[in-house]
N, C-alpha and C. Protein backbone atom coordinates (compact mmCIF):
# COMPACT_ATOMS: atom_id res chain seq x y z
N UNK A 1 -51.67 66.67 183.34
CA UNK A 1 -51.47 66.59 181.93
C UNK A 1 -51.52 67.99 181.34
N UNK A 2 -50.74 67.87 180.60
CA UNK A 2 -50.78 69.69 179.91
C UNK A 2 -51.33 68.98 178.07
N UNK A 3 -52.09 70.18 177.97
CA UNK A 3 -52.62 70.15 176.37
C UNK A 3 -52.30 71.47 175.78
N UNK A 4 -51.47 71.03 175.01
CA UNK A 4 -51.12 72.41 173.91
C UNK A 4 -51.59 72.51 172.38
N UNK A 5 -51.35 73.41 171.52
CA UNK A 5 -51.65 73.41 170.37
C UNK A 5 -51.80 74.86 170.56
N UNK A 6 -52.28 75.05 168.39
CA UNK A 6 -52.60 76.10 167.98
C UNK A 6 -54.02 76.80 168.04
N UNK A 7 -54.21 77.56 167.74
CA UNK A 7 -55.92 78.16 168.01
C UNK A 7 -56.38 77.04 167.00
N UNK A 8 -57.59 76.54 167.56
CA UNK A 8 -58.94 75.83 166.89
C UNK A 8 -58.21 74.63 166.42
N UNK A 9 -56.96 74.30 167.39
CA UNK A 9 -56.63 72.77 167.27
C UNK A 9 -57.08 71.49 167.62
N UNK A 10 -58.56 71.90 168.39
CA UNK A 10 -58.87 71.21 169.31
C UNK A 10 -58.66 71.37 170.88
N UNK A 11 -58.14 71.80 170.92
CA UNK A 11 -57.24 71.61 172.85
C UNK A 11 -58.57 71.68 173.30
N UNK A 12 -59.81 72.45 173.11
CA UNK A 12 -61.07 72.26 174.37
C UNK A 12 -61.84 71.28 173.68
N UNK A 13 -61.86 70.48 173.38
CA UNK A 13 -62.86 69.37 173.28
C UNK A 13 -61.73 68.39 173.72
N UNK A 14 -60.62 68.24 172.89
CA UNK A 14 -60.19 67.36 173.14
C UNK A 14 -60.29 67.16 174.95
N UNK A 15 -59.78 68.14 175.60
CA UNK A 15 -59.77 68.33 176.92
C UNK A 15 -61.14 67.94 177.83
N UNK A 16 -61.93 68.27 177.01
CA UNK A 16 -63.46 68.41 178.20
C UNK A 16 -63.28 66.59 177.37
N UNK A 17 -63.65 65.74 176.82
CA UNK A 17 -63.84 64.56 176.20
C UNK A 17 -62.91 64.04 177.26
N UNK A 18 -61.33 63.93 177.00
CA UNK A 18 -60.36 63.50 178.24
C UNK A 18 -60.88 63.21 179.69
N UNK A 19 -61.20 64.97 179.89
CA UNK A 19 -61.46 64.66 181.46
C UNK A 19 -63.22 63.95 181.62
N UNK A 20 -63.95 64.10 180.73
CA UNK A 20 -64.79 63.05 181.29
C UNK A 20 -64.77 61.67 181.35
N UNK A 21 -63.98 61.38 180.20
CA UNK A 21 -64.06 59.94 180.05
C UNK A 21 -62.86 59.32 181.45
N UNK A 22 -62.11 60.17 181.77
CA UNK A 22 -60.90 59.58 183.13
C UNK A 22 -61.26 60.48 184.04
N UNK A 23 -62.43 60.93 184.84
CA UNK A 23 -62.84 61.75 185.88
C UNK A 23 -61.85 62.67 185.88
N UNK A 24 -60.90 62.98 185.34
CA UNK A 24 -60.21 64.45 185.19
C UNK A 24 -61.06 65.57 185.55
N UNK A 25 -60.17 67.04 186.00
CA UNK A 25 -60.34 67.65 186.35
C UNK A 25 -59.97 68.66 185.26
N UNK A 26 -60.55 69.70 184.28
CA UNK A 26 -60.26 69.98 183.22
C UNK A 26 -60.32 71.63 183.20
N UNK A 27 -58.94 72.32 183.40
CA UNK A 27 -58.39 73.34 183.58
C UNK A 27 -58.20 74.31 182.44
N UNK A 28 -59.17 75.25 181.41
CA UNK A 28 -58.80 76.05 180.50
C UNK A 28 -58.11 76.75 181.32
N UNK A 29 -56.19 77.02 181.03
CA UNK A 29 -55.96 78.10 181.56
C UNK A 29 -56.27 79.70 181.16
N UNK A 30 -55.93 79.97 180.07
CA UNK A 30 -56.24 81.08 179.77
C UNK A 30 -57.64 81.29 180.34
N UNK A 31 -58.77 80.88 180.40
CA UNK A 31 -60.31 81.34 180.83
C UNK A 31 -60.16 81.34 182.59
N UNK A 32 -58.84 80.26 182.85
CA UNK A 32 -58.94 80.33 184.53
C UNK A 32 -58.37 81.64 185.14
N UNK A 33 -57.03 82.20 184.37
CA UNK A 33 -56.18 83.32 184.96
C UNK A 33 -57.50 84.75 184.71
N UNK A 34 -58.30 84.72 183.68
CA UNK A 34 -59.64 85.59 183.38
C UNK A 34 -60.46 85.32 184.78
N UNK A 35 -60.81 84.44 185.23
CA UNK A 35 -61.91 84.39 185.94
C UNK A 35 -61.06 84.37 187.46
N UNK A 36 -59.98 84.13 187.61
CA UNK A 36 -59.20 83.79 189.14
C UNK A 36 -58.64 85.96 189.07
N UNK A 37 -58.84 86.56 188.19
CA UNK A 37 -58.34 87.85 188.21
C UNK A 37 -57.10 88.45 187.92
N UNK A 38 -56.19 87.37 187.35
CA UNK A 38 -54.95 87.31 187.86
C UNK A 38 -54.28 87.94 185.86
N UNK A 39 -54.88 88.53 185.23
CA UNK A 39 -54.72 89.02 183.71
C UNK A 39 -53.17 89.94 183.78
N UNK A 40 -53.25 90.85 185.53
CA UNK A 40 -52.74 91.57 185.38
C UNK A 40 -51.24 91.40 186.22
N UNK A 41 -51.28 90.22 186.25
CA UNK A 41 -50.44 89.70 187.08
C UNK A 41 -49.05 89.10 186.13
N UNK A 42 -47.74 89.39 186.93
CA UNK A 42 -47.20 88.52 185.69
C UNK A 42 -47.10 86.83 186.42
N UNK A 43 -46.05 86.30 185.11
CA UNK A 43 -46.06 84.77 185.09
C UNK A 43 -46.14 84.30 186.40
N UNK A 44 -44.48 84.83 187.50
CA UNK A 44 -44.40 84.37 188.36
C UNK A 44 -46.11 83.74 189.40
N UNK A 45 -46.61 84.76 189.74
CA UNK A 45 -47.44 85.02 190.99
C UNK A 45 -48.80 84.64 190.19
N UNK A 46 -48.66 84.17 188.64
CA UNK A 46 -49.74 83.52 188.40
C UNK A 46 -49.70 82.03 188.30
N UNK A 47 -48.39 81.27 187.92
CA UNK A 47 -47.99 80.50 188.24
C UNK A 47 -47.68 79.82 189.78
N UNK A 48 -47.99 80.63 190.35
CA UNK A 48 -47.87 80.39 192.29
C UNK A 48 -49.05 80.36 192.39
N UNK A 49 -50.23 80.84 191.87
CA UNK A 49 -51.20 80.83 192.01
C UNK A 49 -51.83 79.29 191.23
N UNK A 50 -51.46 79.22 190.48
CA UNK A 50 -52.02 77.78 189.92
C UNK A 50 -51.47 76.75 190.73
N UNK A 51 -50.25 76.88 190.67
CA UNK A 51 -49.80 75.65 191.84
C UNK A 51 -51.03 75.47 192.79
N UNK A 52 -51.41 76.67 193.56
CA UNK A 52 -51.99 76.46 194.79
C UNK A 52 -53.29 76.13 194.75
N UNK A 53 -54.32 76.66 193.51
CA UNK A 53 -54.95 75.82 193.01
C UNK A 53 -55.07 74.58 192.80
N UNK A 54 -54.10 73.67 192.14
CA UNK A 54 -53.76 72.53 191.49
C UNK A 54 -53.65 71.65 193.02
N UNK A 55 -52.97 71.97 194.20
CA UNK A 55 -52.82 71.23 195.33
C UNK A 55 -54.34 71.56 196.12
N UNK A 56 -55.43 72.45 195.98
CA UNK A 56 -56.56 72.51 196.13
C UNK A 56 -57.52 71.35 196.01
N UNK A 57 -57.08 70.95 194.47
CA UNK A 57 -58.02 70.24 193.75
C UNK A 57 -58.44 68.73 194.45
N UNK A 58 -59.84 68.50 194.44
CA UNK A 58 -60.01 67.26 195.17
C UNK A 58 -60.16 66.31 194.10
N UNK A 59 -60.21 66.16 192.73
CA UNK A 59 -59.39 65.46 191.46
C UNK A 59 -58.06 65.63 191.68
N UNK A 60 -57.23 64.16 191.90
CA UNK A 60 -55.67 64.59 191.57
C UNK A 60 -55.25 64.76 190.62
N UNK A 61 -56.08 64.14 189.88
CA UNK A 61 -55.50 64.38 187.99
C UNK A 61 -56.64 65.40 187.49
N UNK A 62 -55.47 66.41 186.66
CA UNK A 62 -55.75 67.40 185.98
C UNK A 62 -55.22 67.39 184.51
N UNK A 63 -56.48 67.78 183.66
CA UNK A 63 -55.71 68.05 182.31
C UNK A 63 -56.14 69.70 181.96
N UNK A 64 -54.46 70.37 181.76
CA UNK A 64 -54.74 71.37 182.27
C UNK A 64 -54.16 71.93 181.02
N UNK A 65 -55.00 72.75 180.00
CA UNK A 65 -55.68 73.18 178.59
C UNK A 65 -54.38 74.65 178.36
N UNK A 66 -54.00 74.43 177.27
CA UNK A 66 -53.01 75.62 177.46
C UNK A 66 -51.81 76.40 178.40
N UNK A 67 -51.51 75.70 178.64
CA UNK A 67 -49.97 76.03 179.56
C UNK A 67 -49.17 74.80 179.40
N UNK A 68 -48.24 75.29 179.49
CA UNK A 68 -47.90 76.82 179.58
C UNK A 68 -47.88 77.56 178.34
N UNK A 69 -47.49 78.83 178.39
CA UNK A 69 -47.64 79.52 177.60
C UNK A 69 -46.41 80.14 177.06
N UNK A 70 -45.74 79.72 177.93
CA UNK A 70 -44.25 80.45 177.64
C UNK A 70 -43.04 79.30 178.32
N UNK A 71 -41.95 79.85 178.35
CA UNK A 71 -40.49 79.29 178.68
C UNK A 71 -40.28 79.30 180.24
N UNK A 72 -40.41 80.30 180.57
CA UNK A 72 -40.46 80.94 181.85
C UNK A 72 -42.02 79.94 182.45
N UNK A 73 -43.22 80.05 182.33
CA UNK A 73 -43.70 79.11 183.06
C UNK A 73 -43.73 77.98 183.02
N UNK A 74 -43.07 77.19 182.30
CA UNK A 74 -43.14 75.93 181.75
C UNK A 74 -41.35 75.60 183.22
N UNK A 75 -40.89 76.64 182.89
CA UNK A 75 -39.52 76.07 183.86
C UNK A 75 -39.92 76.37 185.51
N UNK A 76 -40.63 77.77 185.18
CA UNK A 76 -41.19 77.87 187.02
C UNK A 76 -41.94 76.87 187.36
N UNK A 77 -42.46 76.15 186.56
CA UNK A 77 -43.88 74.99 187.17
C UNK A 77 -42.96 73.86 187.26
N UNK A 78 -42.21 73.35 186.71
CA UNK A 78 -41.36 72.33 186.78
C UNK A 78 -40.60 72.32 188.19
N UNK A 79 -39.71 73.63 188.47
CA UNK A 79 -39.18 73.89 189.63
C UNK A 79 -39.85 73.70 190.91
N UNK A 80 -41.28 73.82 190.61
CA UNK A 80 -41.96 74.14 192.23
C UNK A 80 -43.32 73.16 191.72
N UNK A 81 -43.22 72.62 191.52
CA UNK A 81 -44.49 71.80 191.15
C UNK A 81 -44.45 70.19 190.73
N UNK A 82 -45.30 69.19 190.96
CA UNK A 82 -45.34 67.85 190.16
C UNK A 82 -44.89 67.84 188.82
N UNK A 83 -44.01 67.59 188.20
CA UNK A 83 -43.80 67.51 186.59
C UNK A 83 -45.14 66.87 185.98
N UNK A 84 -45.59 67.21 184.92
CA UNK A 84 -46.83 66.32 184.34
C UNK A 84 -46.74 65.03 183.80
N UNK A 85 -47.79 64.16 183.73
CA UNK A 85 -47.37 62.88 183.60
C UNK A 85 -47.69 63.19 181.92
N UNK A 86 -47.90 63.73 181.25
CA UNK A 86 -47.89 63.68 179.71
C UNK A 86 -48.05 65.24 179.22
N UNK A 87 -47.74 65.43 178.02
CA UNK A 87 -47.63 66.69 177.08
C UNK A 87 -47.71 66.12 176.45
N UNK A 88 -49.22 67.02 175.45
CA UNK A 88 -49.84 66.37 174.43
C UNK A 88 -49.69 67.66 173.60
N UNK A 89 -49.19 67.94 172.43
CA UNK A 89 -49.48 68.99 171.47
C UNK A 89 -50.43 68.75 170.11
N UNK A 90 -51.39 69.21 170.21
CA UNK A 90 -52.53 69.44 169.33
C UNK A 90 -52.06 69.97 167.31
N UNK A 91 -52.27 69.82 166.75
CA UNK A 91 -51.60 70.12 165.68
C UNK A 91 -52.97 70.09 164.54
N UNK A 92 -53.12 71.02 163.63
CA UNK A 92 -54.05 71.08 162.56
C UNK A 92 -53.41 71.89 161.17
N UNK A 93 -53.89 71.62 159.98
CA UNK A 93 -53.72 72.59 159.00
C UNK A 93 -54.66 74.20 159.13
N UNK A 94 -53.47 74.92 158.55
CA UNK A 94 -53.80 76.63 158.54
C UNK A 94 -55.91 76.20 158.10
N UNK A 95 -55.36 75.12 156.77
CA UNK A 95 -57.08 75.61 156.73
C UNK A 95 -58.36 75.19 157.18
N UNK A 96 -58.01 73.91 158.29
CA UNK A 96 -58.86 73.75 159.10
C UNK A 96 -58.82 74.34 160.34
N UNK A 97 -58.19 75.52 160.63
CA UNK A 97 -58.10 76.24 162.00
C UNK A 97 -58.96 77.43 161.01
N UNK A 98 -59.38 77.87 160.09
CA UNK A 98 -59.80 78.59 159.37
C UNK A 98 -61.18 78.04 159.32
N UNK A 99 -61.31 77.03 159.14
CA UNK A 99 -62.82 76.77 158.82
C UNK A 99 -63.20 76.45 160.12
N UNK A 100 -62.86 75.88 161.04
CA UNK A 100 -63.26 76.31 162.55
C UNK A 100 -63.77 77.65 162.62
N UNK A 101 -62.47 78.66 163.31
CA UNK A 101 -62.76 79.94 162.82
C UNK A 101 -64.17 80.19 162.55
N UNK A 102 -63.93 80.52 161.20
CA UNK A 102 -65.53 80.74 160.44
C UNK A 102 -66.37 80.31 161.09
N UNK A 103 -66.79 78.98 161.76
CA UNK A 103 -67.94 78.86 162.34
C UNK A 103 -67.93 79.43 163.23
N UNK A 104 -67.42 80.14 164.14
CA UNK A 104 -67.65 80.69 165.33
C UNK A 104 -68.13 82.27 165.10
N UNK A 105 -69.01 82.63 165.91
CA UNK A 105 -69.18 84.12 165.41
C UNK A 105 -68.55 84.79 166.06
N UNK A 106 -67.70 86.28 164.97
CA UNK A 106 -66.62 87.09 165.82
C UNK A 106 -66.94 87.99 166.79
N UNK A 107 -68.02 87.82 167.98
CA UNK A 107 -67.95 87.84 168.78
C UNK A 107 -67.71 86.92 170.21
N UNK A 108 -67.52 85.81 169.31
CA UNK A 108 -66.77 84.65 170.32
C UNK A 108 -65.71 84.82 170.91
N UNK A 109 -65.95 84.71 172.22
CA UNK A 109 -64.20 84.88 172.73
C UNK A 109 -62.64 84.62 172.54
N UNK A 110 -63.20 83.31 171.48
CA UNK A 110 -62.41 82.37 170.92
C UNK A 110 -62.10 82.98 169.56
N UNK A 111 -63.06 83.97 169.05
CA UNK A 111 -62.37 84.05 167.60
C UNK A 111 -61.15 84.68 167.32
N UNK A 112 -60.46 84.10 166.20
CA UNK A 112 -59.46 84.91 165.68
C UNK A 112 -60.06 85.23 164.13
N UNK A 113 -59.90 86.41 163.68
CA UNK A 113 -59.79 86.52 162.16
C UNK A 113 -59.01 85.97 161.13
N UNK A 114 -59.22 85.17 160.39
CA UNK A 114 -58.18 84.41 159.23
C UNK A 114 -56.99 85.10 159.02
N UNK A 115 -57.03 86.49 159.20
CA UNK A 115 -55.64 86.78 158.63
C UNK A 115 -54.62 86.25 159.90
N UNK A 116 -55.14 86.56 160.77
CA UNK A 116 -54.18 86.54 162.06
C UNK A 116 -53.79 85.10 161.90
N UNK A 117 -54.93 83.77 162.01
CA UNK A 117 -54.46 82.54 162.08
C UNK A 117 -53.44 82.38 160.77
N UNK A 118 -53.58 83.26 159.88
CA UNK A 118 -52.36 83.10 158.47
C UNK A 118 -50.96 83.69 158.56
């Protein structure tokens, strides 16, 4: 399953809630390509890299948080990979991605500054 949306749309709760309630296996990508090393890598060979991950996994079902991210991985993963059984896009108003925001302190990894989300 792929989960998309805008910043502070939800996509990580909704996601961690998902995969517990259906034993899912629950994939932030952006925090995975950070922690797997792969920042400096482009799409291709990070996308080869998730595949090989994803056929790793001893959960077959994955709901997997942000990806793609672009055109190009969304068509490379299709080409060489299981198509997903759903795409879910997350959707909120400017001013509740703002008042999210705000609660988080801007040293959160997650924060964006209001102007940017505007």
């Amino acid at each position: 399953m792929f989960l998309l949306g805008q910043k502070a749309s939800g996509k990580s709760t909704v996601a961690r809630k998902m995969a517990a309630r259906t034993n899912m296996k629950h994939i932030d990508f952006p925090k995975w390509v950070v922690d797997s090393g792969l920042e400096e890598q482009g799409d291709e060979a990070v996308c080869l890299q998730l595949i090989q991950t994803l056929a790793e996994q001893q959960k077959p079902r994955v709901v997997l948080e942000s990806f793609p991210q672009n055109e190009f991985q969304a068509k490379f993963f299709l080409r060489n990979c299981t198509p997903p059984s759903n795409v879910f896009s997350l959707t909120c108003s400017i001013d509740i991605s703002q008042e999210r925001m705000n609660s988080l302190q801007d040293t959160d990894s997650n924060y964006v500054s209001s102007i940017a989300l505007s």
